[in-house]
N, C-alpha and C. Protein backbone atom coordinates (compact mmCIF):
# COMPACT_ATOMS: atom_id res chain seq x y z
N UNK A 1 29.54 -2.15 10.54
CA UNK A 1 29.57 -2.23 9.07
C UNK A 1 30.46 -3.40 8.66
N UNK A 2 29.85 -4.32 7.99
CA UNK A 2 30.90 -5.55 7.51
C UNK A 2 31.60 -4.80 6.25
N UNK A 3 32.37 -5.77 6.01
CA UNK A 3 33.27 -5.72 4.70
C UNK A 3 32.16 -6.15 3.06
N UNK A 4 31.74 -7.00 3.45
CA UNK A 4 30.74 -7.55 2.15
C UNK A 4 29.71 -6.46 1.95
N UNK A 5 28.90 -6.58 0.93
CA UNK A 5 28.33 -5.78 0.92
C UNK A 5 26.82 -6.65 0.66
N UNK A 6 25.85 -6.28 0.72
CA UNK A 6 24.29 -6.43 0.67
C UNK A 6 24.47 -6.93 -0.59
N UNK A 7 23.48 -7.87 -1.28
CA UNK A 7 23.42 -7.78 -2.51
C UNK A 7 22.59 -7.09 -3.04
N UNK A 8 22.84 -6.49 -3.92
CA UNK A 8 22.96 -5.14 -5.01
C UNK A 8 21.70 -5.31 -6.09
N UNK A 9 21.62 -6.80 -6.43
CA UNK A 9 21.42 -7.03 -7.82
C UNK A 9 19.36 -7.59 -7.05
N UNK A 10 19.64 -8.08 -5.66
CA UNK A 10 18.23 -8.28 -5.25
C UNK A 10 17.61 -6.70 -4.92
N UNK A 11 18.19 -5.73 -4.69
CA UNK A 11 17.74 -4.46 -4.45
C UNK A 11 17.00 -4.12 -5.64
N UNK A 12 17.62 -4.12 -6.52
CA UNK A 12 17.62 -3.83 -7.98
C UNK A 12 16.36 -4.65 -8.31
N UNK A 13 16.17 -5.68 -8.46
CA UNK A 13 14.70 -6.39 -8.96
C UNK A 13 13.36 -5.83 -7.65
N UNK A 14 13.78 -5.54 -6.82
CA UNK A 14 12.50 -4.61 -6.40
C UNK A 14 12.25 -3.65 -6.00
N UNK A 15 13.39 -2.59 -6.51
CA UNK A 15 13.12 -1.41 -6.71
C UNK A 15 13.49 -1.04 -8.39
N UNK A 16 13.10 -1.62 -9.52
CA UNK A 16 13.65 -1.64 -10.48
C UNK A 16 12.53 -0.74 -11.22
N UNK A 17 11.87 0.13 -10.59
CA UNK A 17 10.74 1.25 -11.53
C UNK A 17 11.22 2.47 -10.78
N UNK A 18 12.13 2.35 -9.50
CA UNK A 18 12.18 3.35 -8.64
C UNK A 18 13.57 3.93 -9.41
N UNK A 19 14.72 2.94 -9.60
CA UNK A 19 15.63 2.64 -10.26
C UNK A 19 15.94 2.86 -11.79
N UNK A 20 14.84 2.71 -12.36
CA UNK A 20 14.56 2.65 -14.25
C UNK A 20 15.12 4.36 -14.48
N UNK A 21 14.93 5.15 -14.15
CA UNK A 21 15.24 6.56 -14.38
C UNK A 21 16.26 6.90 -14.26
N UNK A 22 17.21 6.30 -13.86
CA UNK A 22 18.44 6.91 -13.13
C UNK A 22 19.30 6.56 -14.41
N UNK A 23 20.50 7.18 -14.47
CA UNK A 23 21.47 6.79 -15.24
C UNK A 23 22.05 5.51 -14.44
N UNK A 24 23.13 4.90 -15.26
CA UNK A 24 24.01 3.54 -14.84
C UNK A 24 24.47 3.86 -13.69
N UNK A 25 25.26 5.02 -14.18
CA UNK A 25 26.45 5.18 -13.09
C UNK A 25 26.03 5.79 -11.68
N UNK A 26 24.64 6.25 -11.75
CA UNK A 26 23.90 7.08 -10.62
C UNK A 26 23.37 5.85 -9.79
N UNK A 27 22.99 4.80 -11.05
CA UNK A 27 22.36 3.91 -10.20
C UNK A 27 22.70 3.19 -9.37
N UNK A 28 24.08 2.87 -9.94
CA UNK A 28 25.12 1.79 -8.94
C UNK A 28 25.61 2.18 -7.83
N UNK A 29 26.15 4.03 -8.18
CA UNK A 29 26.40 4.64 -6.94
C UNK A 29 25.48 4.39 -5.57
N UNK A 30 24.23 4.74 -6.03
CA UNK A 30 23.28 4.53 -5.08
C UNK A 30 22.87 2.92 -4.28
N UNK A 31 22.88 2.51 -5.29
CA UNK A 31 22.74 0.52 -4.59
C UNK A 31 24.20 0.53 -4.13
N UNK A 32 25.38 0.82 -4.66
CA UNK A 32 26.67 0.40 -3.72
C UNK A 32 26.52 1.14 -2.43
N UNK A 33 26.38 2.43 -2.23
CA UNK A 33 26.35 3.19 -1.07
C UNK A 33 25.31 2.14 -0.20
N UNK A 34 24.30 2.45 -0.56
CA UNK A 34 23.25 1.49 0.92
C UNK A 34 23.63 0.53 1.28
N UNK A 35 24.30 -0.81 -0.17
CA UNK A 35 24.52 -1.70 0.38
C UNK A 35 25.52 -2.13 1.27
N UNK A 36 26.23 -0.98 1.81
CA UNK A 36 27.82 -0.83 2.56
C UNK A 36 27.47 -0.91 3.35
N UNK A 37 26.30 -0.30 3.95
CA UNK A 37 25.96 -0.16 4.92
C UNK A 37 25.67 -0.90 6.14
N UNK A 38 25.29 -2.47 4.83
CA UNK A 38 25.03 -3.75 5.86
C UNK A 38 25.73 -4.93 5.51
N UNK A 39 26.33 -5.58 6.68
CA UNK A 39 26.92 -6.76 6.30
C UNK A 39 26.16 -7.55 5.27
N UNK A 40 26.76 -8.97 4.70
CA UNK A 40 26.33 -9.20 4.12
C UNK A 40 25.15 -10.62 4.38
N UNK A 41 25.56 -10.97 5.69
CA UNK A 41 25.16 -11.68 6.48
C UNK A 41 23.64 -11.62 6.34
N UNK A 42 23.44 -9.94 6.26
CA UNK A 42 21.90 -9.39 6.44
C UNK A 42 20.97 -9.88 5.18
N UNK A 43 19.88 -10.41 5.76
CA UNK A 43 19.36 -10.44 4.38
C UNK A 43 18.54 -9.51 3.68
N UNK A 44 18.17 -9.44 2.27
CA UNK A 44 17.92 -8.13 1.19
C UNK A 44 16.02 -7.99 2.32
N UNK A 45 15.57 -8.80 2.45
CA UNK A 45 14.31 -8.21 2.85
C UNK A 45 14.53 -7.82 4.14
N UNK A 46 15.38 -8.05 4.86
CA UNK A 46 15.58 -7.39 6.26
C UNK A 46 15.87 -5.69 6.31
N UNK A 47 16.33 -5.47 4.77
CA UNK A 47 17.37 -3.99 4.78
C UNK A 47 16.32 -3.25 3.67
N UNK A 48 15.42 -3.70 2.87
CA UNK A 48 14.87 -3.39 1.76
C UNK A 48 13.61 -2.34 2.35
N UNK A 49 13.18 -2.40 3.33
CA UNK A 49 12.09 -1.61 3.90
C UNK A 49 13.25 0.26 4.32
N UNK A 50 13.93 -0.50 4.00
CA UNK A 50 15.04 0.91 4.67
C UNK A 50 15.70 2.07 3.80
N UNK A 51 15.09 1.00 2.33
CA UNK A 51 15.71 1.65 0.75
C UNK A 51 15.04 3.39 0.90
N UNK A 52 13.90 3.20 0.85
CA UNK A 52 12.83 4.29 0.61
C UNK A 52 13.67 5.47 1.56
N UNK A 53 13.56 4.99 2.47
CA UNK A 53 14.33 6.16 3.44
C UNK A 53 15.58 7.05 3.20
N UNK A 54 16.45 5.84 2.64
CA UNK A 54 17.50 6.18 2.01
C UNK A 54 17.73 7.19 0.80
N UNK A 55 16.55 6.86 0.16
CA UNK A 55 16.13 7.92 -1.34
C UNK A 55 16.05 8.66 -0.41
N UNK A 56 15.00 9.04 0.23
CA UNK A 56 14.33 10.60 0.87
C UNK A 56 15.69 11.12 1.57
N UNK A 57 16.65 10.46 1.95
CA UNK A 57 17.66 11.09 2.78
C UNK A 57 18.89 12.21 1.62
N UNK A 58 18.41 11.99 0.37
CA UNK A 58 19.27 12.26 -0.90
C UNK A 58 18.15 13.64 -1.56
N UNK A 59 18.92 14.59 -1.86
CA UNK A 59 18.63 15.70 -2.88
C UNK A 59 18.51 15.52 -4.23
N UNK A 60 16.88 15.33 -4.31
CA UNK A 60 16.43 14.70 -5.65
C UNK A 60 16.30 16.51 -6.47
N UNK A 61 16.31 16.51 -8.05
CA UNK A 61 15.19 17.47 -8.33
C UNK A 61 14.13 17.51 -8.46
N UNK A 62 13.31 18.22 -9.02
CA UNK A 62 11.92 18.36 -8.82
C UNK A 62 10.90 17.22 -9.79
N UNK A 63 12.02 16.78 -11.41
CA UNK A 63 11.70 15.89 -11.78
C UNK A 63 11.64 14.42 -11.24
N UNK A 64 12.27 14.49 -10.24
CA UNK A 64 12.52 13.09 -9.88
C UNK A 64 12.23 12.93 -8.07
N UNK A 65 11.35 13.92 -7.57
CA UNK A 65 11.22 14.21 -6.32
C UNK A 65 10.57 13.00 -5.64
N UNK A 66 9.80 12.21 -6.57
CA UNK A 66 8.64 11.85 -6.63
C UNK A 66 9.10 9.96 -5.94
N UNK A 67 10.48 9.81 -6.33
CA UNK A 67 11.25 8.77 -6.44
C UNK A 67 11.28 7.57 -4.96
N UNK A 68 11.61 9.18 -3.67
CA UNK A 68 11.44 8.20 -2.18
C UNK A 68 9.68 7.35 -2.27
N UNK A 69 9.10 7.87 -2.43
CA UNK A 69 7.40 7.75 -2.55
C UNK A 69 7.67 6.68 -3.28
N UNK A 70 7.96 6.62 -4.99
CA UNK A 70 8.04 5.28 -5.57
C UNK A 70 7.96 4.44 -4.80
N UNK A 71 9.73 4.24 -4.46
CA UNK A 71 10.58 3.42 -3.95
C UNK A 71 9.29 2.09 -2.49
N UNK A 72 8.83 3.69 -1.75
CA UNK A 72 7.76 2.86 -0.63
C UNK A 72 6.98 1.89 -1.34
N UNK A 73 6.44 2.61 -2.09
CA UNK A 73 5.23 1.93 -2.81
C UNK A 73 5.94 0.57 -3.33
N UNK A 74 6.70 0.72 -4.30
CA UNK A 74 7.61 -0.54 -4.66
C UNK A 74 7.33 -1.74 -3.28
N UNK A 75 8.10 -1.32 -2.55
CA UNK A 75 8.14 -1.97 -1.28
C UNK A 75 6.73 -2.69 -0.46
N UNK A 76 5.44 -1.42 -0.48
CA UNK A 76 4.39 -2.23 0.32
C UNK A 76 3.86 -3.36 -0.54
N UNK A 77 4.03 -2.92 -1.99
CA UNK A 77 3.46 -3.80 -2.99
C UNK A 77 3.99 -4.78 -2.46
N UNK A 78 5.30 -5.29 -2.75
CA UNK A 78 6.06 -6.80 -2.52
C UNK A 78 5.61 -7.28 -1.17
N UNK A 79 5.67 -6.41 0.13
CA UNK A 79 5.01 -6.87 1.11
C UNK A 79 3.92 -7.42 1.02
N UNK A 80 2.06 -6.99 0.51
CA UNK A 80 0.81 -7.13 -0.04
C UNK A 80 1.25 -8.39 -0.54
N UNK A 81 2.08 -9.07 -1.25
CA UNK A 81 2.31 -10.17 -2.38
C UNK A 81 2.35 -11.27 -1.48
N UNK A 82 3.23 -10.88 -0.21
CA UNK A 82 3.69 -11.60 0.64
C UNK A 82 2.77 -12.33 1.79
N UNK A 83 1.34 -11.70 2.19
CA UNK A 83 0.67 -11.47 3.17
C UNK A 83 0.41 -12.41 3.17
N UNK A 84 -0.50 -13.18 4.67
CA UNK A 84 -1.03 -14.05 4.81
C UNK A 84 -2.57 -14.32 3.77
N UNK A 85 -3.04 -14.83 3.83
CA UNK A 85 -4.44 -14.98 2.93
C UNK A 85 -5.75 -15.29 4.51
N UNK A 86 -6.64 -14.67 4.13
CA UNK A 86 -7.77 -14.97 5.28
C UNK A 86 -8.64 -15.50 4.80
N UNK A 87 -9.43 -16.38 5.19
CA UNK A 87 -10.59 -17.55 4.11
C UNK A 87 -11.74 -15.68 4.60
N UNK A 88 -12.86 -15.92 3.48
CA UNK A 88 -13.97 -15.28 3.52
C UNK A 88 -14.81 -15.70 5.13
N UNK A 89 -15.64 -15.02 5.55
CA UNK A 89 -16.68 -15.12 6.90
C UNK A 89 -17.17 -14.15 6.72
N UNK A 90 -18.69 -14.60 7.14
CA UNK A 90 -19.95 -13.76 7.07
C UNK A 90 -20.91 -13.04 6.02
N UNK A 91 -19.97 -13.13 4.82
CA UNK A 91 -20.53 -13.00 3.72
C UNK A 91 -22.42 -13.78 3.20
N UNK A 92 -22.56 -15.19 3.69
CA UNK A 92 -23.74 -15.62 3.92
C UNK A 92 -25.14 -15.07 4.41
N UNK A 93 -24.74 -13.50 5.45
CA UNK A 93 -25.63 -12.80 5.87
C UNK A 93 -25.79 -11.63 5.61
N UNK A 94 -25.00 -11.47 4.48
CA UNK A 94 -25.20 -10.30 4.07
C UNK A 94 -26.80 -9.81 3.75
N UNK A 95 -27.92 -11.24 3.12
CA UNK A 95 -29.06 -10.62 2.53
C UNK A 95 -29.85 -10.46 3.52
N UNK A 96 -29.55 -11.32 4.17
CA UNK A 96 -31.00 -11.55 5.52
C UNK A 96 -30.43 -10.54 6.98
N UNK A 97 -29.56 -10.02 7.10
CA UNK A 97 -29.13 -9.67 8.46
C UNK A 97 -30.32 -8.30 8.86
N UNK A 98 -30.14 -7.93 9.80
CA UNK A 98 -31.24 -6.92 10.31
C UNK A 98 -30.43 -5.70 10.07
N UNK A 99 -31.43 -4.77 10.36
CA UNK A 99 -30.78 -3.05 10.46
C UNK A 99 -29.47 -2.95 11.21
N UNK A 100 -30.47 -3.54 12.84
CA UNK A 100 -29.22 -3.72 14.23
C UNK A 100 -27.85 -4.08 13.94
N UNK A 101 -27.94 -5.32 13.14
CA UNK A 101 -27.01 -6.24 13.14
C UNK A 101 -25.58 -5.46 11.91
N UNK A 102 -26.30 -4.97 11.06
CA UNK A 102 -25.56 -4.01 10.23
C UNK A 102 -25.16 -2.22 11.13
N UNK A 103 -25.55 -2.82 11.71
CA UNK A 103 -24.91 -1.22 12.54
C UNK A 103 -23.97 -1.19 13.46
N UNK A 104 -23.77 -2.48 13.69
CA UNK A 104 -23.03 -3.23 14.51
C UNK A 104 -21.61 -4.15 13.82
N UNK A 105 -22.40 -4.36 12.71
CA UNK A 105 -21.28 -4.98 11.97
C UNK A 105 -19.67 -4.66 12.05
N UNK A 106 -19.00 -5.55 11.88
CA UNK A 106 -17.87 -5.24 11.46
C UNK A 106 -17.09 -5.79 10.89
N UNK A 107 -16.18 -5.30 9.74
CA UNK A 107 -15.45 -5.11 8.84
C UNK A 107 -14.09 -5.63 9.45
N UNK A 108 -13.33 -7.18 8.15
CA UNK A 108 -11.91 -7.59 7.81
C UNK A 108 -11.79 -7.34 7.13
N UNK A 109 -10.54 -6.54 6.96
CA UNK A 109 -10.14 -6.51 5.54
C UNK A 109 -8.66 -7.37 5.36
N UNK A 110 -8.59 -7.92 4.13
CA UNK A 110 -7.60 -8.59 3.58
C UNK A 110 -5.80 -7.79 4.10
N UNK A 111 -5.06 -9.10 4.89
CA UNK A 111 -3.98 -8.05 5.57
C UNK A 111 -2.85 -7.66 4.61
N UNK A 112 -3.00 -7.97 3.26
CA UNK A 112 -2.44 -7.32 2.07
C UNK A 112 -2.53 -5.71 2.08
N UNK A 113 -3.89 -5.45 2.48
CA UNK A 113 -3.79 -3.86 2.22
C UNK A 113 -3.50 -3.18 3.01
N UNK A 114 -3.09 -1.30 1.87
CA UNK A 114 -2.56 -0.68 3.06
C UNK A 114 -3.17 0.47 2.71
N UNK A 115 -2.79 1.85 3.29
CA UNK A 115 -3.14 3.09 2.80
C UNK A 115 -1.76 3.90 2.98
N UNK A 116 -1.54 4.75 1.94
CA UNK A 116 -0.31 5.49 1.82
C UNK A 116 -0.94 6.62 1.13
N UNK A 117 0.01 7.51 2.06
CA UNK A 117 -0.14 9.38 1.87
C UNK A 117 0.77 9.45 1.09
N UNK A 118 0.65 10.43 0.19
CA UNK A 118 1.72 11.05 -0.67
C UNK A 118 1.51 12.37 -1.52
N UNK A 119 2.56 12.69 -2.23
CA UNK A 119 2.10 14.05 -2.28
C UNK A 119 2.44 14.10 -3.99
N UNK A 120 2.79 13.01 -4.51
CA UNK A 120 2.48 12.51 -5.95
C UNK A 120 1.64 11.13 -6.53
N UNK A 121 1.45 11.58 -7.73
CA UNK A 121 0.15 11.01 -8.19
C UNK A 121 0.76 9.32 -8.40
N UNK A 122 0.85 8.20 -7.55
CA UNK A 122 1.47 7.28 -7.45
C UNK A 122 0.98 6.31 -8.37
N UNK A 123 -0.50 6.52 -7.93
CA UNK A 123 -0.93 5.42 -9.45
C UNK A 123 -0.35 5.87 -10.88
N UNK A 124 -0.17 6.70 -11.14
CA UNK A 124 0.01 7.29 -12.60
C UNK A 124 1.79 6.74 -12.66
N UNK A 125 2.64 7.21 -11.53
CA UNK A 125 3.87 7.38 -11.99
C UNK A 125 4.32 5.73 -11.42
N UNK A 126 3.55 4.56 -11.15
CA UNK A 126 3.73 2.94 -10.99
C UNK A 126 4.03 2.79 -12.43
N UNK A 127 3.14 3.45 -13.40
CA UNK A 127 2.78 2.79 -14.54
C UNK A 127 3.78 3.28 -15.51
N UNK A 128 4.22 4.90 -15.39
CA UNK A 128 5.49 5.51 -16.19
C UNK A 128 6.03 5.91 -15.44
N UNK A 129 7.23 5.25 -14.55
CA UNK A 129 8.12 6.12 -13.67
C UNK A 129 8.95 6.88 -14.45
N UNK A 130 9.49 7.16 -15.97
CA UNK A 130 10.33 7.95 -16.45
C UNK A 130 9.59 8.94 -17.06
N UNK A 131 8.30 9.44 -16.64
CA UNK A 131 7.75 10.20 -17.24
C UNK A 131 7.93 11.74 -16.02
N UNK A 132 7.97 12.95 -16.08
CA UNK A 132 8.19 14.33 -15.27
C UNK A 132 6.64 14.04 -14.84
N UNK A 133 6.35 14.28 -13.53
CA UNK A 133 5.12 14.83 -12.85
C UNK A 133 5.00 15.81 -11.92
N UNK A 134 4.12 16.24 -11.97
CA UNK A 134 3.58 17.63 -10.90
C UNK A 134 2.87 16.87 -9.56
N UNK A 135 3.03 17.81 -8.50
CA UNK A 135 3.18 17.55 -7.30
C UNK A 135 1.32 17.43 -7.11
N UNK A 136 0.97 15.95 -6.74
CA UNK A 136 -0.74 16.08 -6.60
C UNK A 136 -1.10 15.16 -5.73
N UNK A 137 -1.04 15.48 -3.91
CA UNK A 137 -1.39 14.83 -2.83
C UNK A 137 -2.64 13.69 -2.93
N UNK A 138 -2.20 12.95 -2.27
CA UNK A 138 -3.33 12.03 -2.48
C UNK A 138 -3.38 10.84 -1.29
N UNK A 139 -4.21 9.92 -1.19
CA UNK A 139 -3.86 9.03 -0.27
C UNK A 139 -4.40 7.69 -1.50
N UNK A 140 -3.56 6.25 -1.37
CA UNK A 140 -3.29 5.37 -2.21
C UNK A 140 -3.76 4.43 -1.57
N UNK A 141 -4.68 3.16 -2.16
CA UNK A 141 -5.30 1.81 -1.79
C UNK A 141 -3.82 0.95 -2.15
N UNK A 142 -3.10 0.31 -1.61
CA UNK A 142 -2.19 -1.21 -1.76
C UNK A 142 -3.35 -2.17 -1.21
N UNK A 143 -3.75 -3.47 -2.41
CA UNK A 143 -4.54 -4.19 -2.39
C UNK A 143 -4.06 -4.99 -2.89
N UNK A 144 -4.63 -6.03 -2.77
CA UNK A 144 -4.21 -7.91 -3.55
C UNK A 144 -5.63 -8.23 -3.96
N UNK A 145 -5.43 -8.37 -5.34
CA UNK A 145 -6.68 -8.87 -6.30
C UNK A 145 -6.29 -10.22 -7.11
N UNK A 146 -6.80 -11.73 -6.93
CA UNK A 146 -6.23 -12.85 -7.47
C UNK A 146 -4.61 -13.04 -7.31
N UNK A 147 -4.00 -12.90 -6.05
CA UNK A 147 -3.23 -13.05 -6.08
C UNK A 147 -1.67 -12.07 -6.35
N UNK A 148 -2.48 -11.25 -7.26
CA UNK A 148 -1.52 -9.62 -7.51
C UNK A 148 -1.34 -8.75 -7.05
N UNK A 149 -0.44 -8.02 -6.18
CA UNK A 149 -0.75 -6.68 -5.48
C UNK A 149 -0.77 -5.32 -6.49
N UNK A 150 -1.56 -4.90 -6.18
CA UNK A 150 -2.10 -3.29 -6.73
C UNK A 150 -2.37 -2.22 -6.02
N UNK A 151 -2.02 -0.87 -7.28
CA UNK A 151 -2.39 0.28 -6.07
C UNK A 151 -3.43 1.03 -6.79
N UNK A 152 -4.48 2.09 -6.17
CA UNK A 152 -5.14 2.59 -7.31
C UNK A 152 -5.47 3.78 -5.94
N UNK A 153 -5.92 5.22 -6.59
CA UNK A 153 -6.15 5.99 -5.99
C UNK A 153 -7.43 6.11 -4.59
N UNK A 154 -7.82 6.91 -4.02
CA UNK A 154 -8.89 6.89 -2.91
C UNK A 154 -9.40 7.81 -2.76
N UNK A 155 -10.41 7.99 -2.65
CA UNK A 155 -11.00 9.41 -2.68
C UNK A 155 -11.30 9.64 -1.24
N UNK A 156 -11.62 11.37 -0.32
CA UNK A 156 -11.82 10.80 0.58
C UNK A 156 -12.49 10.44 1.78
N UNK A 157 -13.36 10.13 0.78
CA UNK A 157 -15.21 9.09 1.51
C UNK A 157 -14.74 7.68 1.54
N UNK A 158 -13.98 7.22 0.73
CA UNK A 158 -13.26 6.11 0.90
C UNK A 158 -12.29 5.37 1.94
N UNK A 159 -11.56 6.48 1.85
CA UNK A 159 -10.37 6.58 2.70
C UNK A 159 -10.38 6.18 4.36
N UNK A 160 -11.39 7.63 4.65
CA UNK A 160 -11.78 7.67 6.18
C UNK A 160 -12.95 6.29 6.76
N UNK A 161 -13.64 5.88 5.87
CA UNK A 161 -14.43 4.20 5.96
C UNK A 161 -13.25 3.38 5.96
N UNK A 162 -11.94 3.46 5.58
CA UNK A 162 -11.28 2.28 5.52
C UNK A 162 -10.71 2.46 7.17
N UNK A 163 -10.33 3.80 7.05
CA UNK A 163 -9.33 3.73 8.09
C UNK A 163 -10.41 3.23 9.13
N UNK A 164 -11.91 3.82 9.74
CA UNK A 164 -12.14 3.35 10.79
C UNK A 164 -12.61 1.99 10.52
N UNK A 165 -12.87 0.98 10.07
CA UNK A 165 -13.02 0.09 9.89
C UNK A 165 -12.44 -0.40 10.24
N UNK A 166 -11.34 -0.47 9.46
CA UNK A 166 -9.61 -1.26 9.81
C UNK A 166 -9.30 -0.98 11.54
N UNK A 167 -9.98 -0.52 11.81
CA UNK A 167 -9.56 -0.41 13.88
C UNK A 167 -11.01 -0.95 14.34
N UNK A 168 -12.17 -1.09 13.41
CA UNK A 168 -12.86 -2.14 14.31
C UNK A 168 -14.17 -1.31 14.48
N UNK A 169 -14.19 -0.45 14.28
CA UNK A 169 -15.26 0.11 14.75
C UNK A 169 -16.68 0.04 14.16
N UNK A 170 -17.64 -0.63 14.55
CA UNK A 170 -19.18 -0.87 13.93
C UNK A 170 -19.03 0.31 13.05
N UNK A 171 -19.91 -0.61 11.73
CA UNK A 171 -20.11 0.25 10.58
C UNK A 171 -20.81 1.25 10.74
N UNK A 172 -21.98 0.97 11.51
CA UNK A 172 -23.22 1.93 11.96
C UNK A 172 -22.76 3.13 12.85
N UNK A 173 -21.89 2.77 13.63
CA UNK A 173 -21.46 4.43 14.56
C UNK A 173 -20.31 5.50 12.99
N UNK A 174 -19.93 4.37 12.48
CA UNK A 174 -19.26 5.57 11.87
C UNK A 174 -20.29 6.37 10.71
N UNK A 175 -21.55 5.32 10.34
CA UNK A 175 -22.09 6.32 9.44
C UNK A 175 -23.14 7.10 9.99
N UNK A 176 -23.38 7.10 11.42
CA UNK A 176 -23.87 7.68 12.43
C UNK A 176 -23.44 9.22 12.73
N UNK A 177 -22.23 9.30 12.30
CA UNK A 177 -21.46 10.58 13.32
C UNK A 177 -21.63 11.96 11.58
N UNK A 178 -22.03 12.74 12.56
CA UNK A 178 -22.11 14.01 11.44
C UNK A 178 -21.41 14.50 10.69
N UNK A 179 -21.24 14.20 9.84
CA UNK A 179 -20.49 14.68 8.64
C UNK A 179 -19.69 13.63 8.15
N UNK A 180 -19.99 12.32 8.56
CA UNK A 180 -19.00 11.12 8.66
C UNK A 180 -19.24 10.94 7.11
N UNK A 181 -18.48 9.59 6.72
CA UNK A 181 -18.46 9.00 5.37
C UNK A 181 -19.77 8.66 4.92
N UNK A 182 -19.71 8.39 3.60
CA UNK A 182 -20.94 7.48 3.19
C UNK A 182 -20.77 6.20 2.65
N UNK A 183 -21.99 5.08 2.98
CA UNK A 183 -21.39 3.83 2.37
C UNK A 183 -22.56 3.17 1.50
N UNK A 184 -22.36 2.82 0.02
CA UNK A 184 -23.51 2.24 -0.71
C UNK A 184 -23.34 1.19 -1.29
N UNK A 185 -23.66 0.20 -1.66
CA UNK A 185 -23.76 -0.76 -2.22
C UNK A 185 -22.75 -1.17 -3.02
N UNK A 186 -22.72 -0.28 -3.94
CA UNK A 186 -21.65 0.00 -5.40
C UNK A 186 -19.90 -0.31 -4.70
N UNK A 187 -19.43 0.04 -3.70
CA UNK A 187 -18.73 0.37 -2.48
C UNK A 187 -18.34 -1.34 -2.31
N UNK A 188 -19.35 -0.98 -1.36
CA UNK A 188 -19.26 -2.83 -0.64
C UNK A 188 -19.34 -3.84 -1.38
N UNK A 189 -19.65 -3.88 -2.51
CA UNK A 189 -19.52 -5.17 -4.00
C UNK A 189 -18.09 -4.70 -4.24
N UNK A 190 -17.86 -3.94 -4.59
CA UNK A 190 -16.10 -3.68 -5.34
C UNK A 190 -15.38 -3.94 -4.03
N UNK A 191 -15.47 -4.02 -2.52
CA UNK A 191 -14.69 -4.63 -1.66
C UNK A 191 -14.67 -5.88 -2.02
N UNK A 192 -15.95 -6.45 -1.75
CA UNK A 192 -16.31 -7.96 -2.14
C UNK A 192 -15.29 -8.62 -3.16
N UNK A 193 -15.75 -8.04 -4.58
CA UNK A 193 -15.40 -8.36 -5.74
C UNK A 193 -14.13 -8.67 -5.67
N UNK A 194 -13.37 -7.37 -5.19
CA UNK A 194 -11.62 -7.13 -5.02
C UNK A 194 -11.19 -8.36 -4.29
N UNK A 195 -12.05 -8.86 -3.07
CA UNK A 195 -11.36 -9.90 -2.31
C UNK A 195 -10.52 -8.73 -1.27
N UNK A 196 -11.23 -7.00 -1.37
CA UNK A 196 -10.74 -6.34 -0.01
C UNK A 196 -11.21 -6.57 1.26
N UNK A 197 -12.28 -6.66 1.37
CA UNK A 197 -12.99 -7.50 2.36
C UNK A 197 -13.28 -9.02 2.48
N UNK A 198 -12.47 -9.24 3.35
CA UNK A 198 -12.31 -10.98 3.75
C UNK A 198 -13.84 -10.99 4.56
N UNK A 199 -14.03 -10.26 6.10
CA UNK A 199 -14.69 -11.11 6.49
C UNK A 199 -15.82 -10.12 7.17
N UNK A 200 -16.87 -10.69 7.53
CA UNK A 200 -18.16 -9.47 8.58
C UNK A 200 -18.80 -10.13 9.53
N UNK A 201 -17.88 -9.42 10.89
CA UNK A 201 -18.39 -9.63 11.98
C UNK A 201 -20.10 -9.77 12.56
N UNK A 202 -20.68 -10.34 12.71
CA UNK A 202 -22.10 -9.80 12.97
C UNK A 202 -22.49 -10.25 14.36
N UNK A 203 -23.42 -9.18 14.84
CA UNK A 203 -23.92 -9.75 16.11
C UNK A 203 -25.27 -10.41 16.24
N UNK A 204 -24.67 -11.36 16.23
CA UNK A 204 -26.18 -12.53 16.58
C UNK A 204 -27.72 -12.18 17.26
């Protein structure tokens, strides 16, 4: 533990919705405590992935339970902002490709995004963190649209297409397997559109 402390005031600008609720004096307590923790040497994005944890390690009430979850989200967002960018590929064959070749396909997605479990309604409480919410599980899209990172809910036919995708697996075995996801058009344009899907593998 050094003597200096972290700076305080960079914590604060990106966790500042996680932060907005708290009283003054709660708030400072909390940014002085973590930031003791690390010299000062350290820098704020080296220690800032560690904030979230730090909430969850603290006895919130039920109004404000919701806060460690913020705090992540806060966090993947700025990460998403940060990501590399991937040029588009394969998009050109989308009209002409064969059955085969779409069953085979496979799916980039933009390395901005993420998926996050939670057990409050995250899109809702991004937008009013000082508002009381009830406890409503869900799993969350972190995406980059023109440049902006965003989160918006997933339903979950959505969800389970992202996840196997995102490990590679031909589109066609996953909509192959019984009871698996479904995928339509409407779907794959709003990837497009979003700029969630960078690129599609195809086999020649």
């Amino acid at each position: 533990m050094g003597s200096a402390t972290a700076p305080m005031a960079d914590l604060e600008a990106i966790f500042f919705r996680s932060l907005a609720g708290l009283e003054e004096t709660e708030k400072s307590r909390i940014l002085r405590d973590f930031s003791r923790k690390f010299p000062s040497s350290i820098g704020t994005n080296q220690i800032a992935g560690l904030f979230p944890f730090f909430l969850a390690s603290k006895k919130w009430p039920g109004t404000k339970g919701f806060l460690p979850d913020l705090a992540a989200l806060e966090w993947a967002l700025r990460l998403a902002e940060q990501a590399p960018e991937l040029p588009s590929q394969g998009f050109e064959r989308v009209t002409s490709a064969t059955e085969p070749q779409w069953f085979m396909a496979q799916f980039r997605f933009d390395p901005a995004h993420a998926v996050m479990i939670s057990d409050w309604p995250l899109d809702e409480v991004i937008l009013e963190p000082n508002r009381e919410y009830e406890r409503r599980p869900g799993k969350y899209l972190i995406y980059r649209k023109d440049g902006k990172s965003q989160v918006r809910c997933l339903d979950g036919n959505e969800a389970t297409l992202l996840e196997a995708l995102s490990l590679g697996v031909p589109l066609g075995v996953i909509l192959e397997k019984p009871g698996g996801p479904e995928f339509d058009a409407f779907l794959f344009h709003e990837w497009m559109d979003s700029g969630l899907l960078r690129a599609i593998h195809w086999v020649s």
